[in-house]
C-alpha atoms as a PDB file:
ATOM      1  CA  UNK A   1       0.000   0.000   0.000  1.00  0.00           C
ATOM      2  CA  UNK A   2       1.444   3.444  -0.926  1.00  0.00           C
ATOM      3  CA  UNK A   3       0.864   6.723   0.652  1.00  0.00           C
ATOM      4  CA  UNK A   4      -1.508   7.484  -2.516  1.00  0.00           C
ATOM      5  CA  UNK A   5      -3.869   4.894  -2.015  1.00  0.00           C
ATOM      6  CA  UNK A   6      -5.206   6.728   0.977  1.00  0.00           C
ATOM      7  CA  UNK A   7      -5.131   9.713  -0.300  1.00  0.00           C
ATOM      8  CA  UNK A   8      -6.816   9.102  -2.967  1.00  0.00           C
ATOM      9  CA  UNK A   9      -9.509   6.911  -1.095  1.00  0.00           C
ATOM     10  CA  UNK A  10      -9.933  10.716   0.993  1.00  0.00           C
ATOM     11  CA  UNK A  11     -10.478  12.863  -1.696  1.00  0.00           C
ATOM     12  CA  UNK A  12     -12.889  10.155  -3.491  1.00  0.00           C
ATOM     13  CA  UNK A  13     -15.193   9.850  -0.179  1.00  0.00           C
ATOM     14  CA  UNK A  14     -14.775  13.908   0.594  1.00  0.00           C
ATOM     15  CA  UNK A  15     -16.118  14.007  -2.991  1.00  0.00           C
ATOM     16  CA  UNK A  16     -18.987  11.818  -2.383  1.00  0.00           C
ATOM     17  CA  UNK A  17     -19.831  13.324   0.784  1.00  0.00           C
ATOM     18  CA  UNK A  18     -20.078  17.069  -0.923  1.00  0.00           C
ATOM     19  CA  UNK A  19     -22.143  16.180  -3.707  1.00  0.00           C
ATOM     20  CA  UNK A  20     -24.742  14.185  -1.181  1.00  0.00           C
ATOM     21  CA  UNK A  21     -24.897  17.172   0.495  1.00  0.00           C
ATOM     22  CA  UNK A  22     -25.130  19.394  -2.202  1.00  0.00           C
ATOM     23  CA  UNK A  23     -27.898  16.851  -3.841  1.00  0.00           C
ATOM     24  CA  UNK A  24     -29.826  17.034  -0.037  1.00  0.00           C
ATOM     25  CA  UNK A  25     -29.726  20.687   0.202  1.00  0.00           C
ATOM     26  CA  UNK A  26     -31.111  21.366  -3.234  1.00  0.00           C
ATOM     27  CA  UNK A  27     -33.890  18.929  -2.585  1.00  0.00           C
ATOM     28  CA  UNK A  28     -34.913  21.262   0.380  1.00  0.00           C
ATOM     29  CA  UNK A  29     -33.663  18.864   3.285  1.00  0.00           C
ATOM     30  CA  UNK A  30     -30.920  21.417   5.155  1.00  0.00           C
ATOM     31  CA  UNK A  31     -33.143  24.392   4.025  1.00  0.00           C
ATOM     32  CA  UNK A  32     -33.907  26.731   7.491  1.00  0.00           C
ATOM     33  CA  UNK A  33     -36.076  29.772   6.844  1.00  0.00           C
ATOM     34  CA  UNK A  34     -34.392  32.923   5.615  1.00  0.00           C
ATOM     35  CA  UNK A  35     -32.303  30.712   4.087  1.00  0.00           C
ATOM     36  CA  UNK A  36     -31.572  31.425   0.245  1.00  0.00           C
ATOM     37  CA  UNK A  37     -32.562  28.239  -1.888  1.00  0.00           C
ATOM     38  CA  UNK A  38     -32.601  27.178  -5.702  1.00  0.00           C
ATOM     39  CA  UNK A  39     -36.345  26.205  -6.701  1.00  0.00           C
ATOM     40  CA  UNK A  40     -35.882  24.117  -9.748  1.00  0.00           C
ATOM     41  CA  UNK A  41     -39.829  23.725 -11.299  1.00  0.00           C
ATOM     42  CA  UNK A  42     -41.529  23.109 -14.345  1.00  0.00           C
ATOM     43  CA  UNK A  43     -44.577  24.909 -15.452  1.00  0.00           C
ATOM     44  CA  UNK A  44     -47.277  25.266 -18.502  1.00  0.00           C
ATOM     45  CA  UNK A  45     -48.884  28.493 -19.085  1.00  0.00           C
ATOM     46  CA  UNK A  46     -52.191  27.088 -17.522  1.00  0.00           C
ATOM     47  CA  UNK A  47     -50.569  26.570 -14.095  1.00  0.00           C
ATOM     48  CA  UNK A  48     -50.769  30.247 -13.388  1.00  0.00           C
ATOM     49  CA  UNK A  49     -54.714  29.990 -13.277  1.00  0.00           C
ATOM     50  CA  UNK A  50     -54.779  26.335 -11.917  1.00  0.00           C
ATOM     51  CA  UNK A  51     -52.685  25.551  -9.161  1.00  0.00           C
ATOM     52  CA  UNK A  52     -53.686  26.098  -5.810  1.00  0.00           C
ATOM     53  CA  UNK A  53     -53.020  25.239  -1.910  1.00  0.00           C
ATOM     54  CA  UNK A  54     -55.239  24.663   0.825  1.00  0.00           C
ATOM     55  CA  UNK A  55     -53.444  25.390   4.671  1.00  0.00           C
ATOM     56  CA  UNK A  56     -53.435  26.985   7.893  1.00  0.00           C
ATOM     57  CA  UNK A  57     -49.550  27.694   7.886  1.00  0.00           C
ATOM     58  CA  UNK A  58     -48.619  31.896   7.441  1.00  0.00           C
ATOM     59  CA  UNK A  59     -45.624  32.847   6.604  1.00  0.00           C
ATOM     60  CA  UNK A  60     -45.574  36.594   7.643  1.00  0.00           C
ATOM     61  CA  UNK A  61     -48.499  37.206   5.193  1.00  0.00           C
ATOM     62  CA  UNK A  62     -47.770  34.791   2.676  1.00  0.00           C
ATOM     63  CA  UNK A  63     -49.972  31.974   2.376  1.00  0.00           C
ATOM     64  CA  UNK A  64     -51.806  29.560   0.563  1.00  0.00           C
ATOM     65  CA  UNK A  65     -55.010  31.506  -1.272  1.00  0.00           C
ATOM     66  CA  UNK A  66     -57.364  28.845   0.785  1.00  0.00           C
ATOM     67  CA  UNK A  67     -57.326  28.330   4.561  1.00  0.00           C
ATOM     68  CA  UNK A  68     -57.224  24.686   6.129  1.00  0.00           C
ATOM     69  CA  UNK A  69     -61.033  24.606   5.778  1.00  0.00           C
ATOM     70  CA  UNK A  70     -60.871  25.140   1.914  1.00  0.00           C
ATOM     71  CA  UNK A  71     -62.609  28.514   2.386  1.00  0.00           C
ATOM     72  CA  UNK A  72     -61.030  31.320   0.064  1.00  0.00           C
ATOM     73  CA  UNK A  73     -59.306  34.342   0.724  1.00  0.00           C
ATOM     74  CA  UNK A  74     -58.123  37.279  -0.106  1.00  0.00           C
ATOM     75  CA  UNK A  75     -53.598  37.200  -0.748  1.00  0.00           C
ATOM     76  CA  UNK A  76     -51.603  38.754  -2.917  1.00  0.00           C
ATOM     77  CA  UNK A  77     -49.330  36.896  -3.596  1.00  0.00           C
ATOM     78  CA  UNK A  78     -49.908  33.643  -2.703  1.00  0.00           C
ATOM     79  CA  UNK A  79     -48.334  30.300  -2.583  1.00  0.00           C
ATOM     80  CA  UNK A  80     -49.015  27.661  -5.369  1.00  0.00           C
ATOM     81  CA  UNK A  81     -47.564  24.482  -5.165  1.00  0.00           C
ATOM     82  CA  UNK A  82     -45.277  23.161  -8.213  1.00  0.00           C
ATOM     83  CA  UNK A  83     -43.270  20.025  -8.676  1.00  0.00           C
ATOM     84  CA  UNK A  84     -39.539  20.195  -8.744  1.00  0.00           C
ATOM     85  CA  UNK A  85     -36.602  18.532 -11.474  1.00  0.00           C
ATOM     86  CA  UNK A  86     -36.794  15.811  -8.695  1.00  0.00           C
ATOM     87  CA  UNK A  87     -39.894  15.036  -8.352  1.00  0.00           C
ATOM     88  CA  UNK A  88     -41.166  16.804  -5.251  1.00  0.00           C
ATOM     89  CA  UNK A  89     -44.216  19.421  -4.270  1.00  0.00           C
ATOM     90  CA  UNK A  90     -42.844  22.886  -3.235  1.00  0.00           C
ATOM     91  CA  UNK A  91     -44.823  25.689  -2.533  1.00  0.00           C
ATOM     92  CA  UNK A  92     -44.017  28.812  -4.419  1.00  0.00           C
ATOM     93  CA  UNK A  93     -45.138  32.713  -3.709  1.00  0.00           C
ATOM     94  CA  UNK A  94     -44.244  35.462  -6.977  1.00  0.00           C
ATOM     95  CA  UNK A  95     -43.356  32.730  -8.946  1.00  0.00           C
ATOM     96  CA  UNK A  96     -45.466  33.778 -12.032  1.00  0.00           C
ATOM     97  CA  UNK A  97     -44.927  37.606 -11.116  1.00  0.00           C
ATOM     98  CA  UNK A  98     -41.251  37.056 -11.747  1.00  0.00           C
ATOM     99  CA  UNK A  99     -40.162  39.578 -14.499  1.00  0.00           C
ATOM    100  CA  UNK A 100     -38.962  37.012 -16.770  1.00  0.00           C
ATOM    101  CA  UNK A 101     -41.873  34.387 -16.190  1.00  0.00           C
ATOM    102  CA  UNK A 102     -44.315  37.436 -16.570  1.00  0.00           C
ATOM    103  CA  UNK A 103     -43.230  38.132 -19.523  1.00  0.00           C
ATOM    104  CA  UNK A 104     -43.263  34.233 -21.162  1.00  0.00           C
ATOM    105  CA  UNK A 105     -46.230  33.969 -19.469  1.00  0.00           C
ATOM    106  CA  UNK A 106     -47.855  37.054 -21.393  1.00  0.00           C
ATOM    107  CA  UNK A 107     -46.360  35.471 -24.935  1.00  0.00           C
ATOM    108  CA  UNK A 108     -47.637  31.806 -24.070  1.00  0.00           C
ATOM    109  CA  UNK A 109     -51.278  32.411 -23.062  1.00  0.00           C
ATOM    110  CA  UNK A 110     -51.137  35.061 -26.466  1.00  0.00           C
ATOM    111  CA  UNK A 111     -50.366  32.387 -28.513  1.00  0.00           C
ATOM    112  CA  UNK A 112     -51.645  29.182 -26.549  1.00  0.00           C
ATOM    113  CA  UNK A 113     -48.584  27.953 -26.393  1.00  0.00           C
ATOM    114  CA  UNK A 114     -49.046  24.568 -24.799  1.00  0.00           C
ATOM    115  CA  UNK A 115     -44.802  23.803 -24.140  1.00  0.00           C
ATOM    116  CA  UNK A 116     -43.636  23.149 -20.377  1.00  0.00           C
ATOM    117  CA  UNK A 117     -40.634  25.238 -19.367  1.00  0.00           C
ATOM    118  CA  UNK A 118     -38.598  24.540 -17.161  1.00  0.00           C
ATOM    119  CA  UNK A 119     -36.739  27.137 -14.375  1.00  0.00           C
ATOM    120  CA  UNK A 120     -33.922  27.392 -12.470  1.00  0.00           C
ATOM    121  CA  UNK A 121     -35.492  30.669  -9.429  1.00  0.00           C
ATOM    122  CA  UNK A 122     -33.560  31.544  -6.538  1.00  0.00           C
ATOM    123  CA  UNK A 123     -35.279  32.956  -3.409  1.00  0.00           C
ATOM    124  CA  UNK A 124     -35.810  32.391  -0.030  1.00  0.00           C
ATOM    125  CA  UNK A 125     -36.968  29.478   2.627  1.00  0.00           C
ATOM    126  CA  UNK A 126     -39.891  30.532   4.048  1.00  0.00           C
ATOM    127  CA  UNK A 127     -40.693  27.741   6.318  1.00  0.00           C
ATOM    128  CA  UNK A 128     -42.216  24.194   5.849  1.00  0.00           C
ATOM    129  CA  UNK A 129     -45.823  23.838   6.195  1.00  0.00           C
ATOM    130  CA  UNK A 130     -46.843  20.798   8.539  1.00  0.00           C
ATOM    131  CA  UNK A 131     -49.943  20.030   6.452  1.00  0.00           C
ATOM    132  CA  UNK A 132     -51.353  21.356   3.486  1.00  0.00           C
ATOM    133  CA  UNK A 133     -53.689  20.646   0.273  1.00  0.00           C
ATOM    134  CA  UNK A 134     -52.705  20.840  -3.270  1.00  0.00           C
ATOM    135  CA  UNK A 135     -54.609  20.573  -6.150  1.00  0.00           C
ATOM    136  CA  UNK A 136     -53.895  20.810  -9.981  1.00  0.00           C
ATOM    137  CA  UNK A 137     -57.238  21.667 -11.565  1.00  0.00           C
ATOM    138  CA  UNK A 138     -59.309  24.399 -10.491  1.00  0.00           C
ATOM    139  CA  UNK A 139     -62.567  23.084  -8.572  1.00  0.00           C
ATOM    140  CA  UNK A 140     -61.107  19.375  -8.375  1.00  0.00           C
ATOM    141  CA  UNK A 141     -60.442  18.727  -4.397  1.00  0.00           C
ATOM    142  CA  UNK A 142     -57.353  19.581  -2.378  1.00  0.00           C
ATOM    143  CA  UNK A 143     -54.966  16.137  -1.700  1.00  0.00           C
ATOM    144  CA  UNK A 144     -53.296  16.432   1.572  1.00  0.00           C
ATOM    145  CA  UNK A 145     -49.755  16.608   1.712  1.00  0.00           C
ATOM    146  CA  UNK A 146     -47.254  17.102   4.861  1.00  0.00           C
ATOM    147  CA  UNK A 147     -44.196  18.675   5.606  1.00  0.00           C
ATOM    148  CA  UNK A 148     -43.944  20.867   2.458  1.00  0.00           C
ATOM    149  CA  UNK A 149     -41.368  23.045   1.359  1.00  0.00           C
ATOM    150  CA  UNK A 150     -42.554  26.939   1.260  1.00  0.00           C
ATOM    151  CA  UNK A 151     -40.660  29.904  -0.357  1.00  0.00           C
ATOM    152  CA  UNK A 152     -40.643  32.638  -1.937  1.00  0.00           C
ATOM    153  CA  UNK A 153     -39.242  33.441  -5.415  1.00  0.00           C
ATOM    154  CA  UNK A 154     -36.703  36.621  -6.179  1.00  0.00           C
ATOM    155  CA  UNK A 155     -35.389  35.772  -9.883  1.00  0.00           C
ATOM    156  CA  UNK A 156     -35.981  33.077 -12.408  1.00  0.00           C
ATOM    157  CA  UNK A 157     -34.077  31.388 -15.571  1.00  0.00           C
ATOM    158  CA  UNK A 158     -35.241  29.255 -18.465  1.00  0.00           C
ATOM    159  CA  UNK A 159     -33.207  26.482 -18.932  1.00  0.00           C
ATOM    160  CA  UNK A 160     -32.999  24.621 -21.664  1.00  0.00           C
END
């Protein structure tokens, strides 16, 4: 055994050990709020007028657009939930009133463009709601969901 062979078996498992952390902390699991954060979604142009939440959670004014009880009211911007590169439901506030997706948004329902995009938005951890209810389809019922990633978006990307 040389002096390399150890060294080398180091760098390998420091190497390992970064990107699993790197992976867990994209997917949300180190995420504290305040935090920044990556929020890596996909979207259609029809998501802006069909995805909704359901939950008692507040996040100093930013919440779902439906209380726990499913009753409506009244947010500005509120949180929509969206599934991420890897598979899992976020919930997003400003997404759609990002300058960039604002503007695709305004050319895709113009021209009905049916394409999904995907984006790479950084912003900030808001918290994780214990329990809330998602839906995809406007008037279709809320599916519970727990321990959900909230933030809030500050600047999006297309990627490609």
């Amino acid at each position: 055994m040389t002096l390399r062979e150890p060294i080398a078996w180091l760098v390998t498992a420091a190497a390992v050990s970064a990107a699993a952390l790197a992976f867990w902390g994209a997917r949300g699991g180190t995420a504290s709020a305040g935090s920044r954060a990556s929020f890596d979604v996909t979207v259609v142009a029809s998501d802006a007028q069909s995805l909704d939440c359901s939950s008692s959670a507040d996040f100093g004014g930013i919440r779902c657009a439906f209380g726990a009880d499913g009753v409506p009211r009244k947010v500005d911007l509120p949180l929509r939930p969206y599934v991420t590169f890897y598979r899992e439901v976020v919930l997003l506030s400003g997404l759609f009133e990002e300058q960039h997706v604002a503007a695709w948004l305004r050319e895709a329902m113009r021209t009905a463009d049916p394409e999904r995009v995907s984006l790479r938005c950084s912003g900030e951890v808001l918290g994780r709601a214990p329990t809330v209810g998602v839906r995809w389809r406007p008037g279709s019922a809320f599916d519970p969901l727990a321990d959900v990633l909230a933030g809030s978006v500050r600047e999006c990307r297309f990627e490609k």
